[in-house]
N, C-alpha and C. Protein backbone atom coordinates (compact mmCIF):
# COMPACT_ATOMS: atom_id res chain seq x y z
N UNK A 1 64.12 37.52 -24.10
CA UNK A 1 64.61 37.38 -25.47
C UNK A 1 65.96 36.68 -25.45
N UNK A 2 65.88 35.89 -25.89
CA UNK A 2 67.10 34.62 -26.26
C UNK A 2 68.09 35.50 -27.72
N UNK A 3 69.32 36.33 -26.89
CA UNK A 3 70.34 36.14 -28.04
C UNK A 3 70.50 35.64 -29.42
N UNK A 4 70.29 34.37 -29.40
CA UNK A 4 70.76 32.98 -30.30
C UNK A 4 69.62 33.63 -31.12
N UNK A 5 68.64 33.76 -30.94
CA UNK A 5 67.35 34.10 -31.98
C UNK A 5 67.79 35.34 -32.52
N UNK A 6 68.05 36.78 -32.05
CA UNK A 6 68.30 37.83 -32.36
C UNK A 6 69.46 37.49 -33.11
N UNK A 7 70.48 36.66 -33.39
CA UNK A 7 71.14 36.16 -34.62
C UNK A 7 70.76 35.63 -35.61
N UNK A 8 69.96 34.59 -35.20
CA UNK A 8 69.17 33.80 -36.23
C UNK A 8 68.17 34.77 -37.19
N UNK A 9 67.16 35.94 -36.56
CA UNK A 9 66.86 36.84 -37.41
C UNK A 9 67.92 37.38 -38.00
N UNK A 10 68.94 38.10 -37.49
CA UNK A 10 69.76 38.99 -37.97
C UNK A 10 70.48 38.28 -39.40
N UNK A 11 70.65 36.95 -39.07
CA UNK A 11 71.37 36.20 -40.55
C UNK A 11 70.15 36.27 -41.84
N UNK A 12 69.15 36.02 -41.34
CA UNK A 12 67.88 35.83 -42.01
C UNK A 12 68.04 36.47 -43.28
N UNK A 13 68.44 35.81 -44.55
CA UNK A 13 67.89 36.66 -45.94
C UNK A 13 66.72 37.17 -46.73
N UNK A 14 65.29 36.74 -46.22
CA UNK A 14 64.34 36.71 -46.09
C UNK A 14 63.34 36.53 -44.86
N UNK A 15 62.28 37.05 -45.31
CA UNK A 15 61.28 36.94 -43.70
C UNK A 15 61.42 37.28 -42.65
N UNK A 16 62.72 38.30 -42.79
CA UNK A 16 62.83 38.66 -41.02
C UNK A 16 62.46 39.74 -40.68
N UNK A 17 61.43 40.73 -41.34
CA UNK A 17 60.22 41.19 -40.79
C UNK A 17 59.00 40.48 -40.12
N UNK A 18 58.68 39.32 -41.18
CA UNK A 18 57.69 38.78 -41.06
C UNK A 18 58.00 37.53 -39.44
N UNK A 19 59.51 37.42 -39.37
CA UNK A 19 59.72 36.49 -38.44
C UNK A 19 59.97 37.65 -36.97
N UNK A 20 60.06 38.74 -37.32
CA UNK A 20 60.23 39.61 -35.99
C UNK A 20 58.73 39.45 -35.47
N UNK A 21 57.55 39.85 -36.16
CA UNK A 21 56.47 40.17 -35.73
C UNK A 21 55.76 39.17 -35.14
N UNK A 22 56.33 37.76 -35.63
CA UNK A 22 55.29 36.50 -34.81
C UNK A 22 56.73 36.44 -33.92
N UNK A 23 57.53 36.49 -33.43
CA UNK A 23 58.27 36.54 -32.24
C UNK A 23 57.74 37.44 -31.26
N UNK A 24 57.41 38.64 -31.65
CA UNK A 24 57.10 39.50 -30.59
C UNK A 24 56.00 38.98 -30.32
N UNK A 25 54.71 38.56 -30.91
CA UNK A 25 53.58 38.04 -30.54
C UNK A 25 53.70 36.89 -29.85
N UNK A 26 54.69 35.84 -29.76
CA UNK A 26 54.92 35.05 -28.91
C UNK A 26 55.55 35.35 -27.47
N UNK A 27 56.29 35.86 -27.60
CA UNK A 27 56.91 36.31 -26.85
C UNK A 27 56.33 37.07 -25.57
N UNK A 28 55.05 37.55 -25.97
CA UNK A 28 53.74 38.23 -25.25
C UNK A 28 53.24 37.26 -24.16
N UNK A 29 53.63 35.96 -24.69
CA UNK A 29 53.44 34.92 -23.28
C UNK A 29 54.25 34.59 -22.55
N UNK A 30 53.78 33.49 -21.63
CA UNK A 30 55.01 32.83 -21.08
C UNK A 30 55.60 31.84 -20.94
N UNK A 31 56.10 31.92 -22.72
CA UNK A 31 57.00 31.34 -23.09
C UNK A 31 58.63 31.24 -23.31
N UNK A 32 58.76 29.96 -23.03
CA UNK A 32 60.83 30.32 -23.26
C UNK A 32 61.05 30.31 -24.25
N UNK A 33 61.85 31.20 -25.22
CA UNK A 33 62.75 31.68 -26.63
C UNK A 33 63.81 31.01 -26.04
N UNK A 34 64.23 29.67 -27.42
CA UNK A 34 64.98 28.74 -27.74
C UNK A 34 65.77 28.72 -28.96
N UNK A 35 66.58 28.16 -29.37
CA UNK A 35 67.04 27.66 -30.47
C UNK A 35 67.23 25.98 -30.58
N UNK A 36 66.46 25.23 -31.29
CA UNK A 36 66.20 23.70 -31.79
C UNK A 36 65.80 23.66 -33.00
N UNK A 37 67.06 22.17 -33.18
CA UNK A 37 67.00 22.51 -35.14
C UNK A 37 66.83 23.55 -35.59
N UNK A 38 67.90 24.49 -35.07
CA UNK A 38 68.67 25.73 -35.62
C UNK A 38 67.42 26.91 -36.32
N UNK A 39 66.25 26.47 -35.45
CA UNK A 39 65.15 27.40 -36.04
C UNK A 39 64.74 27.97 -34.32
N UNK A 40 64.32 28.68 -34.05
CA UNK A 40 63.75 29.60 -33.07
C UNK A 40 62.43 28.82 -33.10
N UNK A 41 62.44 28.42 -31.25
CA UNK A 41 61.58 27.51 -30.84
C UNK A 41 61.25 27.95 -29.36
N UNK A 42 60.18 28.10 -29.09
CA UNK A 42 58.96 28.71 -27.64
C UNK A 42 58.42 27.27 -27.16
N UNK A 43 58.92 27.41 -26.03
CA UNK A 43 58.70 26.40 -24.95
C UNK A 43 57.96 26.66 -23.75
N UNK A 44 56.97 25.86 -22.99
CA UNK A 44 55.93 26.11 -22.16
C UNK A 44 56.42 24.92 -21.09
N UNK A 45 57.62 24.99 -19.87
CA UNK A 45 57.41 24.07 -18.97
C UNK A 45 58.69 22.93 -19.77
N UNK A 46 59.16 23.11 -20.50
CA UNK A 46 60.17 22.23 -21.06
C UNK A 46 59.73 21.67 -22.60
N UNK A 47 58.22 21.97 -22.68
CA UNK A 47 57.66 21.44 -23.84
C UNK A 47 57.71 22.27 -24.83
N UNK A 48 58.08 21.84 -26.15
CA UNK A 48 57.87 22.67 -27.22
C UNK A 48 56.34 23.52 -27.97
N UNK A 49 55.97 24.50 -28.02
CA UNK A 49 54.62 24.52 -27.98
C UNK A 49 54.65 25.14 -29.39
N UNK A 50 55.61 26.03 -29.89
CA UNK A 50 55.78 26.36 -31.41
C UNK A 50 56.77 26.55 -31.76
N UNK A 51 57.28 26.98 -32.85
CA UNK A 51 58.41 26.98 -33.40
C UNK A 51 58.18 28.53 -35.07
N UNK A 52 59.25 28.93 -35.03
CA UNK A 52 59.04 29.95 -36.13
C UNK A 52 60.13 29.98 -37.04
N UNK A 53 60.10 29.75 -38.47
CA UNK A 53 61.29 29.55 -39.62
C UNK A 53 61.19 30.08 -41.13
N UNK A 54 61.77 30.61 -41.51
CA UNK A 54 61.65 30.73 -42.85
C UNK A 54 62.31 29.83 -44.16
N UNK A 55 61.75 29.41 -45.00
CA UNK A 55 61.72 28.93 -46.35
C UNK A 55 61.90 29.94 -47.06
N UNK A 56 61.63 29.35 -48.83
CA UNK A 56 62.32 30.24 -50.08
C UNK A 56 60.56 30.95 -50.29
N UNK A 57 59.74 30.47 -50.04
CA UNK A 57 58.57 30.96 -50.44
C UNK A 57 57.89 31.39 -49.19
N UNK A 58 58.08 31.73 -47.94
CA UNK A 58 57.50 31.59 -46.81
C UNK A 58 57.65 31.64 -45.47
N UNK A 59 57.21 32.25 -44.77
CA UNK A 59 57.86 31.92 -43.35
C UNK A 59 57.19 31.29 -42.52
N UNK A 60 56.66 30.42 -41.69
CA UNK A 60 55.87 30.14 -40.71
C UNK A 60 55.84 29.68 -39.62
N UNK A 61 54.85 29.72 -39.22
CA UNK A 61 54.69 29.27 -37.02
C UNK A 61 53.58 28.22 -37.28
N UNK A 62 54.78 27.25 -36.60
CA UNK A 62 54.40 25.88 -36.71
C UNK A 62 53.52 25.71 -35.21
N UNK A 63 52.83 25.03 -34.48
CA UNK A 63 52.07 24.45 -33.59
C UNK A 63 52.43 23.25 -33.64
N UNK A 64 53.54 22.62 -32.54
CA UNK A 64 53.58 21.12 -32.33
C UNK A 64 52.21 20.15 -31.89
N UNK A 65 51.66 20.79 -31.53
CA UNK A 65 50.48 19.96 -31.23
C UNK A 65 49.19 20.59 -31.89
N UNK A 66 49.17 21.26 -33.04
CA UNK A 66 48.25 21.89 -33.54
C UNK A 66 46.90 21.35 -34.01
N UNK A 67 47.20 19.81 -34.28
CA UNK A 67 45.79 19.30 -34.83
C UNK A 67 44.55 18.86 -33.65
N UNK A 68 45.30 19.73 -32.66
CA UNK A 68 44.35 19.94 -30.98
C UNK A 68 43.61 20.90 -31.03
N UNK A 69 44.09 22.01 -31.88
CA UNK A 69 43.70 23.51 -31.93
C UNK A 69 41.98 23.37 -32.98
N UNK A 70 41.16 24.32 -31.92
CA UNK A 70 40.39 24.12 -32.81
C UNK A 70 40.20 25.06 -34.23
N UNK A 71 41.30 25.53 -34.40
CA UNK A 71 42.02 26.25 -35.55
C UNK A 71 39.86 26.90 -36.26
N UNK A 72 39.22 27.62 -35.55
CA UNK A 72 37.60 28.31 -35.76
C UNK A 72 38.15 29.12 -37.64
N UNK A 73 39.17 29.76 -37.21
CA UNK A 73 38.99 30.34 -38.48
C UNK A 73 39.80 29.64 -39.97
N UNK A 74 40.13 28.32 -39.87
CA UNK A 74 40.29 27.47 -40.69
C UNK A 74 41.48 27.72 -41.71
N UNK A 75 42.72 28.36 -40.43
CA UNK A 75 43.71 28.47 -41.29
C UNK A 75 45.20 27.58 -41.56
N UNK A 76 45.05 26.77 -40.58
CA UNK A 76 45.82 25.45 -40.65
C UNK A 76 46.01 24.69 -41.16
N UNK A 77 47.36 24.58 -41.49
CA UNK A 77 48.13 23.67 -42.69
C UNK A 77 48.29 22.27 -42.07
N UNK A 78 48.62 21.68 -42.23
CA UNK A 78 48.92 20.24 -42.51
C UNK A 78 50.49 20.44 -43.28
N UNK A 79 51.57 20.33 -42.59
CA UNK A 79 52.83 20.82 -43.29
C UNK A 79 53.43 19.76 -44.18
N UNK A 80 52.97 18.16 -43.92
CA UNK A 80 53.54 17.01 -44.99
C UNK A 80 52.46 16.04 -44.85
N UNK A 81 52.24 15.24 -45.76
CA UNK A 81 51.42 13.77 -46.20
C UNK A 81 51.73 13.01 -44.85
N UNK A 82 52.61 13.01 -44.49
CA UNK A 82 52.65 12.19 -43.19
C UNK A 82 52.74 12.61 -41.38
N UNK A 83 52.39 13.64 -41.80
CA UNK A 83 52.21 15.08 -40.43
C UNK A 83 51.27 14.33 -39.75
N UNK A 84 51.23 13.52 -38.53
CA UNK A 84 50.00 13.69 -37.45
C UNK A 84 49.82 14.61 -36.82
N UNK A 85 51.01 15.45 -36.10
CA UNK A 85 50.08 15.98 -34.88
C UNK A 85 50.46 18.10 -35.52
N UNK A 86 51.49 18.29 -35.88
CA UNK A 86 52.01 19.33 -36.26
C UNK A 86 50.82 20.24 -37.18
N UNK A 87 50.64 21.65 -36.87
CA UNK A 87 49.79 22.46 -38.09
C UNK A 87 50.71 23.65 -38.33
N UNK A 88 50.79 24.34 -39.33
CA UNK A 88 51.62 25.73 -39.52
C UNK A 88 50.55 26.42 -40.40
N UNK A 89 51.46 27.81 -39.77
CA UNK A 89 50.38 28.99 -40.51
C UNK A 89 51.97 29.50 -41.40
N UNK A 90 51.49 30.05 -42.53
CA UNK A 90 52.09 30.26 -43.80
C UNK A 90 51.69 32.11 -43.55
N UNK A 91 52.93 32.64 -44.23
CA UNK A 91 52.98 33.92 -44.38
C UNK A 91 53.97 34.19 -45.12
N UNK A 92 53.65 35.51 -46.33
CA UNK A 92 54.55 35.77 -47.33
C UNK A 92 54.59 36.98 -47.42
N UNK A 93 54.07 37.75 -46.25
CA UNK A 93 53.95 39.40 -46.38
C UNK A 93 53.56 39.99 -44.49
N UNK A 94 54.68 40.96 -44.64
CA UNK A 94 54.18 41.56 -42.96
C UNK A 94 52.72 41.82 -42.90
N UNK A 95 52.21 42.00 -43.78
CA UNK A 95 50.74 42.56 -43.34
C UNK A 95 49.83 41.30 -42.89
N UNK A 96 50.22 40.60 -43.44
CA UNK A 96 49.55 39.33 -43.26
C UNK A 96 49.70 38.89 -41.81
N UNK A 97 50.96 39.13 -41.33
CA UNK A 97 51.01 39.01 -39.54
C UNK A 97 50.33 39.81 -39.36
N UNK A 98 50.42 41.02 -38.92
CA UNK A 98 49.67 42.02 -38.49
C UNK A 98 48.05 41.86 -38.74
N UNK A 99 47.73 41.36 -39.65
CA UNK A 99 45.71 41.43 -39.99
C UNK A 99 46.01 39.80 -39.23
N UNK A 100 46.65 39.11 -39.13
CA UNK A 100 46.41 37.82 -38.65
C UNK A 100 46.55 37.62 -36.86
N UNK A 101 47.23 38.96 -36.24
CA UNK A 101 47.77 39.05 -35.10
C UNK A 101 46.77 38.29 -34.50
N UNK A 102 45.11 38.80 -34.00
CA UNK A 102 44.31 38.20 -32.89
C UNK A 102 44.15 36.59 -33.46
N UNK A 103 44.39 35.91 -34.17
CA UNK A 103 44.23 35.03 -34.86
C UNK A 103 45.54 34.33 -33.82
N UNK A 104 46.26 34.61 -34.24
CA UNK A 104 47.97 34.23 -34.13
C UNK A 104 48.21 34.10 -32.70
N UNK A 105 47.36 34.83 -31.96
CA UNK A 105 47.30 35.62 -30.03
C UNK A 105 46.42 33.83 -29.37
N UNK A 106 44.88 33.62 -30.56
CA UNK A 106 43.86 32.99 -29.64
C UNK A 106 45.11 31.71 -30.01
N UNK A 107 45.47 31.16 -30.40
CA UNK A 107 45.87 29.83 -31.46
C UNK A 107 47.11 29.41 -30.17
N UNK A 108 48.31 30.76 -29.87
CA UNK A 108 48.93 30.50 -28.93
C UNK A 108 48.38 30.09 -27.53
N UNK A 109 47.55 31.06 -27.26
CA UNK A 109 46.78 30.85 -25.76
C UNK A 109 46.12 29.33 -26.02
N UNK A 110 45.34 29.28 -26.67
CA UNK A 110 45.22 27.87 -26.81
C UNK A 110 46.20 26.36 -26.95
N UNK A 111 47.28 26.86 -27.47
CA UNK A 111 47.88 25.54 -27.57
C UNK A 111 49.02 25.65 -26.03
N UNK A 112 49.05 26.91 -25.52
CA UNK A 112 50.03 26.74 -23.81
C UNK A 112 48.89 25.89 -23.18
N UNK A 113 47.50 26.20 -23.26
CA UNK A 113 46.24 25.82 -22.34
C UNK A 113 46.31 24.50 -22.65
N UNK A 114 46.53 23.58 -23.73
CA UNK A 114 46.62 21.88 -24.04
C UNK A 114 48.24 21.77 -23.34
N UNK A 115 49.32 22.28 -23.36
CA UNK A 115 50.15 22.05 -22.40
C UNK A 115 49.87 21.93 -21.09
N UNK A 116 49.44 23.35 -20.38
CA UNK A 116 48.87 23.31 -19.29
C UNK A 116 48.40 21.63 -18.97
N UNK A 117 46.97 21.61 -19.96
CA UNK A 117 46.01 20.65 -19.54
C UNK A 117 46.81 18.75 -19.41
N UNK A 118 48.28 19.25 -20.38
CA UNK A 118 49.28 17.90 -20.44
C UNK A 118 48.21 16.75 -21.68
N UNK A 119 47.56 17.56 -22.20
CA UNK A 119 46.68 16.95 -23.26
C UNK A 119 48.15 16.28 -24.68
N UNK A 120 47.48 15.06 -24.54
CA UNK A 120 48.45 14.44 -25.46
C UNK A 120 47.96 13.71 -26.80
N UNK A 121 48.65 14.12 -28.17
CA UNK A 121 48.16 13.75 -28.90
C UNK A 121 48.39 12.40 -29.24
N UNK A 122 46.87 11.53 -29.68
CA UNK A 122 46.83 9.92 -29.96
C UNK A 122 47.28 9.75 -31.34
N UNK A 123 48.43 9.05 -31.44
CA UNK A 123 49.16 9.12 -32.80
C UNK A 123 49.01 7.37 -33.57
N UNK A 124 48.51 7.84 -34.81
CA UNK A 124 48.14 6.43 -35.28
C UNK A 124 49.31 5.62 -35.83
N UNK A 125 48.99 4.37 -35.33
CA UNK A 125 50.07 3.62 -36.04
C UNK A 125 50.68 3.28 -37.10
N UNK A 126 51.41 3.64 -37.19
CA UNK A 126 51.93 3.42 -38.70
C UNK A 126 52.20 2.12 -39.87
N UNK A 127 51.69 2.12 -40.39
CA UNK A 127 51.83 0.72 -41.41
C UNK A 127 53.00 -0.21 -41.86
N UNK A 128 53.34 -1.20 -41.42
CA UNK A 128 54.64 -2.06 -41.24
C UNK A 128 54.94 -1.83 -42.91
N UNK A 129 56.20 -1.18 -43.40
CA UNK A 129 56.32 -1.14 -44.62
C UNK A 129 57.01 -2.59 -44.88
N UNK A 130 56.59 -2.65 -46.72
CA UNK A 130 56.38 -3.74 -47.21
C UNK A 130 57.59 -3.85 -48.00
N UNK A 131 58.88 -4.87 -47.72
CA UNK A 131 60.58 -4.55 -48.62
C UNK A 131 59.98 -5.48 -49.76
N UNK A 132 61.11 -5.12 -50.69
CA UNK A 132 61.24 -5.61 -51.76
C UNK A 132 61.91 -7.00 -51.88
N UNK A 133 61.31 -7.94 -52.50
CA UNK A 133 61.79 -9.76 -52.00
C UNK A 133 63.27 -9.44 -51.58
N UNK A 134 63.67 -8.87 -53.04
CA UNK A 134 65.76 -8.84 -52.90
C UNK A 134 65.99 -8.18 -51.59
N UNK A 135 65.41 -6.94 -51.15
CA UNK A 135 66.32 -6.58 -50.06
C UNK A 135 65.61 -7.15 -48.69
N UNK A 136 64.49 -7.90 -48.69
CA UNK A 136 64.43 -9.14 -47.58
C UNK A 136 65.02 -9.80 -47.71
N UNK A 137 65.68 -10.58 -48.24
CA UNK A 137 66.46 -11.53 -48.46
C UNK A 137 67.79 -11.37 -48.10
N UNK A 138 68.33 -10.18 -48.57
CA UNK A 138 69.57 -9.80 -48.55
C UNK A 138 69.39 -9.69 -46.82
N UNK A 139 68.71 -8.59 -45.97
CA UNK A 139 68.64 -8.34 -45.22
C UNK A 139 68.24 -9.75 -44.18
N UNK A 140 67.87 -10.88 -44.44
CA UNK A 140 67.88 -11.38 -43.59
C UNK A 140 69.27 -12.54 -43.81
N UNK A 141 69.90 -12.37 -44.71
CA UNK A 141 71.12 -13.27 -45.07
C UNK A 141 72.36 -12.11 -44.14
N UNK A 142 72.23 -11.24 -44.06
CA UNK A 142 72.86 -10.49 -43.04
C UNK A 142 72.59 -9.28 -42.35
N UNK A 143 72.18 -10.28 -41.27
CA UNK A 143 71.88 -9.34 -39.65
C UNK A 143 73.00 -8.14 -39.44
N UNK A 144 72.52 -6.72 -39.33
CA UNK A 144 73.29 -6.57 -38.87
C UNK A 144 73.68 -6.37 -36.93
């Protein structure tokens, strides 16, 4: 148990029931307890494998490589419009960890096992955005 986290709950104005209980369930592996981007982050080998934070509506455990997971019981988010590889599970009540625990247990074991395996996600290319005449123009009248 990483200190820096046992603060980071302790400041917590919200969710830090709900953020104790998926810590301890992580923590059940063997994983390193971190602090990155000031949110409490579990590492497998140097790699980031999840991460746990609370919002105004929410707390959740993100999966950096989650869209690997074969997420069987179909509870994986998609956290933004432009998310490739990232999935998070959403929680707004302790019970909801707790009935979600074996859920929360297979999802980890699975995503250390795509570390393990050094399985890497194929990330699509992104679309050359399209400027506006004026700020091509401007922008190519000075380089910076």
């Amino acid at each position: 148990m990483n200190p820096a986290v046992d603060e980071y709950l302790a400041r917590a104005k919200k969710w830090q029931q709900e953020m104790e209980q998926l810590r301890a369930i992580a923590l059940a592996f063997p994983l390193e307890e971190e602090i990155k981007w000031r949110v409490p982050c579990y590492t497998y080998r140097g790699k980031i494998v999840l991460m746990i934070a609370g919002f105004k509506d929410y707390c959740f455990l993100s999966f950096f490589k989650g869209v690997l997971l074969k997420d069987e019981a179909g509870l994986l988010q998609k956290p933004g419009e432009n998310t490739q590889s990232g999935r998070v599970l959403h929680f707004t009540d302790v019970q909801q960890v707790v009935a979600l625990k074996a859920v929360v247990q297979a999802y980890i074991k699975e995503a250390i096992e795509i570390e393990q395996a050094g399985t890497k996600v194929k990330l699509a290319k992104r679309e050359e955005v399209e400027l506006v005449a004026e700020l091509q123009e401007e922008l190519d009248e000075n380089p910076a």
